[in-house]
C-alpha atoms as a PDB file:
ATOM      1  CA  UNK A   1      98.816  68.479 102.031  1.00  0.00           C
ATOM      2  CA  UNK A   2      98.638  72.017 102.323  1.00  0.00           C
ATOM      3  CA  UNK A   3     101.745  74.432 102.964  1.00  0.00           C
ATOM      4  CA  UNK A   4     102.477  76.666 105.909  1.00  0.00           C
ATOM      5  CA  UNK A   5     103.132  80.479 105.870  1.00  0.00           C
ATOM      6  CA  UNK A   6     104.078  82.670 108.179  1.00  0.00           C
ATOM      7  CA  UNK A   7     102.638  86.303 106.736  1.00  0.00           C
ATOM      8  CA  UNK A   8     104.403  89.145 108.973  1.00  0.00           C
ATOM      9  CA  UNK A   9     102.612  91.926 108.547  1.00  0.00           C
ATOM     10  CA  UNK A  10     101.638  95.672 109.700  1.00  0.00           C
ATOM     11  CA  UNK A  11      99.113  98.026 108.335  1.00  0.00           C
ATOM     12  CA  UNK A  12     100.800 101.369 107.728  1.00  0.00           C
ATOM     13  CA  UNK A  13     103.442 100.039 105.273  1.00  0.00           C
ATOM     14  CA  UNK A  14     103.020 101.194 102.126  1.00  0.00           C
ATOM     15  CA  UNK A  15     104.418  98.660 100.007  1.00  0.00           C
ATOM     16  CA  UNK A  16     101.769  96.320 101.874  1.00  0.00           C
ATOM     17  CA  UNK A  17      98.792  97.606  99.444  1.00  0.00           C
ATOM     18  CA  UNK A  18      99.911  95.457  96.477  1.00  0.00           C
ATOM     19  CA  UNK A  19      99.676  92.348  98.483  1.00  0.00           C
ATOM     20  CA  UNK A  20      96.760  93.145 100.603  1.00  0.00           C
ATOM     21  CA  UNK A  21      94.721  93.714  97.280  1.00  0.00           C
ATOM     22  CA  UNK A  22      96.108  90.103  95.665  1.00  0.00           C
ATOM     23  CA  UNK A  23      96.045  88.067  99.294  1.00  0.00           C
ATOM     24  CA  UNK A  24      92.151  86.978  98.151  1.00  0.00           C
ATOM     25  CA  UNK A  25      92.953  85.521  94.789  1.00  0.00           C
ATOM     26  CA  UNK A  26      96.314  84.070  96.258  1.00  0.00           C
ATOM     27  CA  UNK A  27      93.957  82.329  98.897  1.00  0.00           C
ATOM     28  CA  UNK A  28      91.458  80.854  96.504  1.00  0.00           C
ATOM     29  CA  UNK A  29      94.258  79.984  94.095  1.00  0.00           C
ATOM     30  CA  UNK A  30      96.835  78.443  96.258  1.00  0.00           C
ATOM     31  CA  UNK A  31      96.672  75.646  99.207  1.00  0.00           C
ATOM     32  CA  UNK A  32      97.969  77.171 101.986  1.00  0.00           C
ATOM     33  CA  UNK A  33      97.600  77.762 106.020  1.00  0.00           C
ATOM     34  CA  UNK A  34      98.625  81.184 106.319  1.00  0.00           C
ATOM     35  CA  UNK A  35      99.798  82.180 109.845  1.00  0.00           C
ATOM     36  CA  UNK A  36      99.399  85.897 110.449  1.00  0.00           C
ATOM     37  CA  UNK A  37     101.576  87.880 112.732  1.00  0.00           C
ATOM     38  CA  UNK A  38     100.487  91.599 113.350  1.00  0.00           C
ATOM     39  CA  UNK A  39     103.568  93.775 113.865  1.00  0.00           C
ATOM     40  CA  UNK A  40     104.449  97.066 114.658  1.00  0.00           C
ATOM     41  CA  UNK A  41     106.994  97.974 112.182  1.00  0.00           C
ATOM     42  CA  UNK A  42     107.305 101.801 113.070  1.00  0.00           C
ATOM     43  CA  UNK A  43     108.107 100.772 116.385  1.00  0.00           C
ATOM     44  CA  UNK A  44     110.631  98.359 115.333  1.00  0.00           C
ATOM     45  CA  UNK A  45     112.144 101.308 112.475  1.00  0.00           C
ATOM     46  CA  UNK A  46     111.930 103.915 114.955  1.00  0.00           C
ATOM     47  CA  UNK A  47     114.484 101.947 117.913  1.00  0.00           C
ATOM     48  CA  UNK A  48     116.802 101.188 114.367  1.00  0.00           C
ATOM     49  CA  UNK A  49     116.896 104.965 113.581  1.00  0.00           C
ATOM     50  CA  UNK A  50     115.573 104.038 109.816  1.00  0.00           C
ATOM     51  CA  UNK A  51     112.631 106.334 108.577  1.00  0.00           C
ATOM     52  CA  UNK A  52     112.195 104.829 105.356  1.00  0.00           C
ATOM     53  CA  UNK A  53     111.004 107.391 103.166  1.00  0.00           C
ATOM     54  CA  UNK A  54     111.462 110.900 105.006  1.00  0.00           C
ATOM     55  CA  UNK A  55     110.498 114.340 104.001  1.00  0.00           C
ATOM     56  CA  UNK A  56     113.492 115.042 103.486  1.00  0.00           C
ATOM     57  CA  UNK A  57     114.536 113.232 100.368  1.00  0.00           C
ATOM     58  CA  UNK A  58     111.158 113.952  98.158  1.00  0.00           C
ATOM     59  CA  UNK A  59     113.044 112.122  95.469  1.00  0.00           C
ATOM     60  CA  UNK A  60     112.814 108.797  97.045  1.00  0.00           C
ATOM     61  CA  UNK A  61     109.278 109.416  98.630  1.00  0.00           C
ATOM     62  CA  UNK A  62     108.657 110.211  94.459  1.00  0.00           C
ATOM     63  CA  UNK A  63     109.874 107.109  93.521  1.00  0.00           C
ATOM     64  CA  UNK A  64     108.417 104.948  96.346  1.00  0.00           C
ATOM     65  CA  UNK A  65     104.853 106.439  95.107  1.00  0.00           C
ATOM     66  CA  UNK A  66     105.907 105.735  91.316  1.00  0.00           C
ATOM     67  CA  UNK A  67     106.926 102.428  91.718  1.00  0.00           C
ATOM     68  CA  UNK A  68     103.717 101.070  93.765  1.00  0.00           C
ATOM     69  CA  UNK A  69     101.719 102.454  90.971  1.00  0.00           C
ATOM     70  CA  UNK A  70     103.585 100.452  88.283  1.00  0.00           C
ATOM     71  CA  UNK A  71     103.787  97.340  90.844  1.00  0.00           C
ATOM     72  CA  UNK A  72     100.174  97.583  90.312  1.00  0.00           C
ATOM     73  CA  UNK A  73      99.856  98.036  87.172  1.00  0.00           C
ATOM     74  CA  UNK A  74     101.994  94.750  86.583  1.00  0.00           C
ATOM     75  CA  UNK A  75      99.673  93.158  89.400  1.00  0.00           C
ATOM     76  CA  UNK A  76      96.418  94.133  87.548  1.00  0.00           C
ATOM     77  CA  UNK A  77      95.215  95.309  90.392  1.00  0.00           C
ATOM     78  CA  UNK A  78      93.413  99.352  90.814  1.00  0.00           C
ATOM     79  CA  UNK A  79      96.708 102.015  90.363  1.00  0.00           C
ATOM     80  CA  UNK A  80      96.356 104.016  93.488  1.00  0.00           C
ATOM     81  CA  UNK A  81      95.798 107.802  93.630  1.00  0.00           C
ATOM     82  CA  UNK A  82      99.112 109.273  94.815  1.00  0.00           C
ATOM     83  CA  UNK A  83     100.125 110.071  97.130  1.00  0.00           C
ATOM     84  CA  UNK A  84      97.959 109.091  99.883  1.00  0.00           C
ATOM     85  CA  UNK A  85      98.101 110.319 103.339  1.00  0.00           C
ATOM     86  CA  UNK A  86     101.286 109.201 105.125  1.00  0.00           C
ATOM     87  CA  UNK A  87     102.657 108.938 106.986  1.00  0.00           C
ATOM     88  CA  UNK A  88      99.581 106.953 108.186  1.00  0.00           C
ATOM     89  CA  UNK A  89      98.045 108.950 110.976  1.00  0.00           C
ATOM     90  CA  UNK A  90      96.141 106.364 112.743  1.00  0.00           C
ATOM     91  CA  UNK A  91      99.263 103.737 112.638  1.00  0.00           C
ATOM     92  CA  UNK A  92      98.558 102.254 116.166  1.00  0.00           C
ATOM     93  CA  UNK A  93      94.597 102.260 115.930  1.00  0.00           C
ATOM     94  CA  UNK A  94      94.826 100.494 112.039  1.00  0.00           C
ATOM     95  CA  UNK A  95      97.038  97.905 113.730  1.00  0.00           C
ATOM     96  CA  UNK A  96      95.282  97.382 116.723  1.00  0.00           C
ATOM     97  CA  UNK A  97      91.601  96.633 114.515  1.00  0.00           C
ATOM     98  CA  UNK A  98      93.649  94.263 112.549  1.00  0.00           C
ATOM     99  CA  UNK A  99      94.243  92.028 115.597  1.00  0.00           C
ATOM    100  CA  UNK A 100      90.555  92.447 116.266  1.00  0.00           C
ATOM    101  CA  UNK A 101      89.676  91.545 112.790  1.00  0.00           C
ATOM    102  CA  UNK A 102      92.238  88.480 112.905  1.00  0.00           C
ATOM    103  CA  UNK A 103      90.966  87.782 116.395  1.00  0.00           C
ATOM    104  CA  UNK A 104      87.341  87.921 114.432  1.00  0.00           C
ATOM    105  CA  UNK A 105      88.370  85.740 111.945  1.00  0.00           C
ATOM    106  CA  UNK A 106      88.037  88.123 108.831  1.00  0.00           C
ATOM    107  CA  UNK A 107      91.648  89.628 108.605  1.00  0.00           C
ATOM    108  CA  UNK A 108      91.807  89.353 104.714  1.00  0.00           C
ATOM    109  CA  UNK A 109      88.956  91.111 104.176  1.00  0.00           C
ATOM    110  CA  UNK A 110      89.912  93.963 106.869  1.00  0.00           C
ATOM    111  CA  UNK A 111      93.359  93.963 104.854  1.00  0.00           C
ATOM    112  CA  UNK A 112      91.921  94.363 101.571  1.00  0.00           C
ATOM    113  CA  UNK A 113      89.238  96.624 102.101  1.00  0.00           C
ATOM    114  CA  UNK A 114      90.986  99.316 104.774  1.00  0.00           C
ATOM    115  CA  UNK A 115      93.954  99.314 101.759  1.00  0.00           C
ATOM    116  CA  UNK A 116      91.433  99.943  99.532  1.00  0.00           C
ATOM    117  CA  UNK A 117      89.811 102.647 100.991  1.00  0.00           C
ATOM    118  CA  UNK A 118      93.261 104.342 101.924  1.00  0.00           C
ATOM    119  CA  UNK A 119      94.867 104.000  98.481  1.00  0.00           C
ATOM    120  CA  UNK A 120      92.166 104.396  96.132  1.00  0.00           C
ATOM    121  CA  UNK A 121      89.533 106.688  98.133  1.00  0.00           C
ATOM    122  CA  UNK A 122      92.459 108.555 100.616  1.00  0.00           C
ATOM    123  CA  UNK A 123      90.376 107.589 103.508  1.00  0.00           C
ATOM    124  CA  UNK A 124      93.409 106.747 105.740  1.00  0.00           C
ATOM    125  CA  UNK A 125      93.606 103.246 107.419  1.00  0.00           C
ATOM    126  CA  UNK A 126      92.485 103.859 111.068  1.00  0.00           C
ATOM    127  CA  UNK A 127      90.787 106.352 111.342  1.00  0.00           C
ATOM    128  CA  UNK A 128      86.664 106.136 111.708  1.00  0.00           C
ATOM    129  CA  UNK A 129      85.414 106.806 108.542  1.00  0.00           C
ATOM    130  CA  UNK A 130      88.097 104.185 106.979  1.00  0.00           C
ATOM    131  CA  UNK A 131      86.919 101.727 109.778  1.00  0.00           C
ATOM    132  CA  UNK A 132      83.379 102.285 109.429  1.00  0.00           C
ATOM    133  CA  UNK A 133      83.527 101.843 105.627  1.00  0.00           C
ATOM    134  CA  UNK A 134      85.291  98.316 106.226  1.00  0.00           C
ATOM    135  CA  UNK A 135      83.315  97.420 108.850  1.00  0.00           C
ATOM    136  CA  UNK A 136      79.840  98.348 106.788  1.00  0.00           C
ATOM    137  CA  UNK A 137      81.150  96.598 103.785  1.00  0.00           C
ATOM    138  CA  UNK A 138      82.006  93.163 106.323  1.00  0.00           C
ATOM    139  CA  UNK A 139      78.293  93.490 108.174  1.00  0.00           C
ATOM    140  CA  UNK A 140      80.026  94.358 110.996  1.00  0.00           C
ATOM    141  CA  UNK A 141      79.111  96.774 113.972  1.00  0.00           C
ATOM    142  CA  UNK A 142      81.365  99.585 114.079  1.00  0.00           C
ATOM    143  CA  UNK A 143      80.760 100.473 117.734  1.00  0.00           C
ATOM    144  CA  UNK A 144      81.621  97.390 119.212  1.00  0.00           C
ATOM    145  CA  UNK A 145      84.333  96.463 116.721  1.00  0.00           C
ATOM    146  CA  UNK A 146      86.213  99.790 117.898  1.00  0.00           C
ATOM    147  CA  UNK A 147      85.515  99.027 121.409  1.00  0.00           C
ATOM    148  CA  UNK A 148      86.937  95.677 121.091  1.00  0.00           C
ATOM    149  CA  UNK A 149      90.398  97.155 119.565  1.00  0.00           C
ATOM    150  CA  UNK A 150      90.420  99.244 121.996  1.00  0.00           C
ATOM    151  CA  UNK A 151      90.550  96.598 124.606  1.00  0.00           C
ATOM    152  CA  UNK A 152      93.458  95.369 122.317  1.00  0.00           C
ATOM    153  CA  UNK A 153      95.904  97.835 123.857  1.00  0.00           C
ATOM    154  CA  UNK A 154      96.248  96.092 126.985  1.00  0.00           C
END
């Protein structure tokens, strides 16, 4: 009998990259139905008055950076470049193609590879080159793939 879980998620987080690049293996290793739920989590931070890692206190932006990079290490999975753009630039849009990709039926391997290319290639998640790359590396068509998540903002 396979188990349920609920995997809230939203593509900007930082913290995020350490599961998106061990979701795959966790898949393939483990017998569940994963449910995922696409949130917008600066939304939801912004009406709570909580920016989690502001300019403003470098020393815990530092340590944030630090401790994904040992999380990693721990993980065995690639130590990211830091830091990487962010605040993510192309929050909304990232989001919005993951609800297309999970709409699509390959949301692990948008996940995984959009991460990738943000963390270990600073191409940040959302924007066109990041999408292109992830949609090249899926065999799927760019152009209609944005236009798609574009019709997602309805």
């Amino acid at each position: 009998m396979k188990n349920n879980l609920t995997f809230w998620i939203s593509i900007g987080s930082t913290y995020t990259y350490l599961t998106a690049l061990r979701l795959s293996k966790f898949i393939r290793d483990n017998d569940f139905d994963i449910s995922f739920k696409i949130i917008n989590i600066r939304w939801i931070m912004k009406k709570m008055d909580n920016v989690p890692f502001p300019p403003s206190k470098p020393s815990k932006v530092n340590y944030m950076w630090k401790d994904i990079q040992r999380r990693a290490e721990i993980y065995q999975i690639p130590i990211p470049k830091i830091p990487v753009p962010y605040p993510l630039k192309y929050f909304d849009e990232a989001n919005l193609y993951a609800l297309t990709a999970l709409e699509e039926g390959w949301f692990v391997q948008y996940l995984e590879n959009t991460y990738r290319y943000w963390f270990l290639e600073e191409i940040p998640a959302g924007s066109d080159e990041n999408i292109k790359l992830v949609c090249s590396i899926n065999n799927i068509d760019f152009q209609s793939f944005k236009e798609k998540s574009s019709s997602n903002k309805a």
